[in-house]
C-alpha atoms as a PDB file:
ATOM      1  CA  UNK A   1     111.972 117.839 137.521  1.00  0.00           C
ATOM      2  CA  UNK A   2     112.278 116.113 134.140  1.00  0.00           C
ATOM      3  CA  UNK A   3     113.745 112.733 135.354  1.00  0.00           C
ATOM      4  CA  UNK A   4     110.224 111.633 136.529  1.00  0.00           C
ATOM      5  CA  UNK A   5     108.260 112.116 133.304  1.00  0.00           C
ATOM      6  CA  UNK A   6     110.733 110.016 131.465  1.00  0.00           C
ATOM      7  CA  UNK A   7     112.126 107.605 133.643  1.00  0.00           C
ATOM      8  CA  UNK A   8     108.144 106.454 133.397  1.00  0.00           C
ATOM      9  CA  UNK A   9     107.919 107.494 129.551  1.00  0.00           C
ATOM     10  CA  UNK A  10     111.095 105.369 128.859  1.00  0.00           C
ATOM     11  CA  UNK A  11     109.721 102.158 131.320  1.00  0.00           C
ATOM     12  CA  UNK A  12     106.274 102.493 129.181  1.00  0.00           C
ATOM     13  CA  UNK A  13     108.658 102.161 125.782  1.00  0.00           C
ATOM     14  CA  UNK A  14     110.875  99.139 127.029  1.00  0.00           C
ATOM     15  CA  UNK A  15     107.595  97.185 128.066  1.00  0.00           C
ATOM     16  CA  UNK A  16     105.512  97.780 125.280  1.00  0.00           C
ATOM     17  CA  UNK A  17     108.632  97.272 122.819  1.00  0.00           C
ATOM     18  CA  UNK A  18     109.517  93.963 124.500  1.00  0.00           C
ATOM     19  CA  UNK A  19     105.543  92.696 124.623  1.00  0.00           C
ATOM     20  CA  UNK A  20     105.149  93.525 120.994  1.00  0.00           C
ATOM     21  CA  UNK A  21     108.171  92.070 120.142  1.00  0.00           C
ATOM     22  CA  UNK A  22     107.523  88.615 122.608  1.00  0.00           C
ATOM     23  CA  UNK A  23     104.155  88.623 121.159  1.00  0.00           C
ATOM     24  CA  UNK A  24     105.465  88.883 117.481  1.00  0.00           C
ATOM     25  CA  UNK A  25     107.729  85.910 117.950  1.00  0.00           C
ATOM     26  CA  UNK A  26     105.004  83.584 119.639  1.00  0.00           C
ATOM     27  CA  UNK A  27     102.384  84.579 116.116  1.00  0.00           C
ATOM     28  CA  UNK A  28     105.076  83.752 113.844  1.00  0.00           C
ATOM     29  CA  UNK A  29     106.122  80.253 115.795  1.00  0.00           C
ATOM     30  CA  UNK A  30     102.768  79.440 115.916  1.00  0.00           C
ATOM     31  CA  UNK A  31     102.544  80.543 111.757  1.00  0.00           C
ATOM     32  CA  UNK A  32      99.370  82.590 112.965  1.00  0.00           C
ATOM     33  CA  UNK A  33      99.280  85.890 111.410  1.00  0.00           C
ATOM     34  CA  UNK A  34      99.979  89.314 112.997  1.00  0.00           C
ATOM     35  CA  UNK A  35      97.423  91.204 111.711  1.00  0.00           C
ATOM     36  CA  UNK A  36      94.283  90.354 109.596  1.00  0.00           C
ATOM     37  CA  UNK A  37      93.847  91.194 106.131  1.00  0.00           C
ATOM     38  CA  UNK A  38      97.628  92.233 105.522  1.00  0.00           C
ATOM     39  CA  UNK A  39     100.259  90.180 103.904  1.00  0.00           C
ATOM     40  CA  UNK A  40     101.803  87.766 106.845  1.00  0.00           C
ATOM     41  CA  UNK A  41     105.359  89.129 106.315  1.00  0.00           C
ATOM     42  CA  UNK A  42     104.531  92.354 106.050  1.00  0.00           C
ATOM     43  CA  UNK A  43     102.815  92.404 109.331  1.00  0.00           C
ATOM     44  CA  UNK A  44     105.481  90.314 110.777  1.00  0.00           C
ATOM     45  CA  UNK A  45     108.349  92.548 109.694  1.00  0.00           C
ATOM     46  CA  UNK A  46     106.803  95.783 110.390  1.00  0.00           C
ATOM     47  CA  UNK A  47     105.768  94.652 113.919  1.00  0.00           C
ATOM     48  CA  UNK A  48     109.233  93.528 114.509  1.00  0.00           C
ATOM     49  CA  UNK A  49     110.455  97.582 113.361  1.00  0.00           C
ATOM     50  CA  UNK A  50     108.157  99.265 115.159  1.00  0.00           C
ATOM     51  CA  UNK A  51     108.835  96.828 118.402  1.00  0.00           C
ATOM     52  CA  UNK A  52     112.634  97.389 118.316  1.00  0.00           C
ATOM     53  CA  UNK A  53     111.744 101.053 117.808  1.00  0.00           C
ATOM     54  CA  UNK A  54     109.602 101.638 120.802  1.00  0.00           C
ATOM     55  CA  UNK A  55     112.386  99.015 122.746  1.00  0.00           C
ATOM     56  CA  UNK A  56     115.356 101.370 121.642  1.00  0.00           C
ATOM     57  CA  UNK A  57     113.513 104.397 122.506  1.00  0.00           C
ATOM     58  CA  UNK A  58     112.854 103.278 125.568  1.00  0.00           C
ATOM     59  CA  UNK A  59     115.982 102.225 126.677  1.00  0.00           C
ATOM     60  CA  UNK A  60     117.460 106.078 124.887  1.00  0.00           C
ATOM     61  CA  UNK A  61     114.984 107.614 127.476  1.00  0.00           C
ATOM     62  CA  UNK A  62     116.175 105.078 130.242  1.00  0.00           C
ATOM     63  CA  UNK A  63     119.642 106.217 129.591  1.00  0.00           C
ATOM     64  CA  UNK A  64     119.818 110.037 129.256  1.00  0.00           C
ATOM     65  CA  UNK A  65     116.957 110.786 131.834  1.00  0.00           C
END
């Protein structure tokens, strides 16, 4: 009964971790800035946390569902 909710919860993690982290990497090898208004290495490293975040808890929900 449970496996469904996060076998699609964790699948919703792992892709928007990996886009958000793909997306990061093509910004900062293009040296256009994450986000507007903030300092560029800010915004780059705090994208790159909160994309390895949502990857990792994806992949925890993957795992133990």
């Amino acid at each position: 009964m449970e496996r469904g909710p996060a076998i699609f919860a964790g699948t919703a993690f792992v892709v928007f971790g990996a886009a958000l982290l793909l997306w990061t990497a093509a910004r900062t090898r293009l040296r256009a800035p994450v986000a507007h208004d903030v300092s560029p290495v800010a915004s780059a490293v705090l994208s790159v946390l909160f994309g390895a975040a949502a990857l990792g808890g994806g992949i925890w929900c993957l795992l133990y569902a």
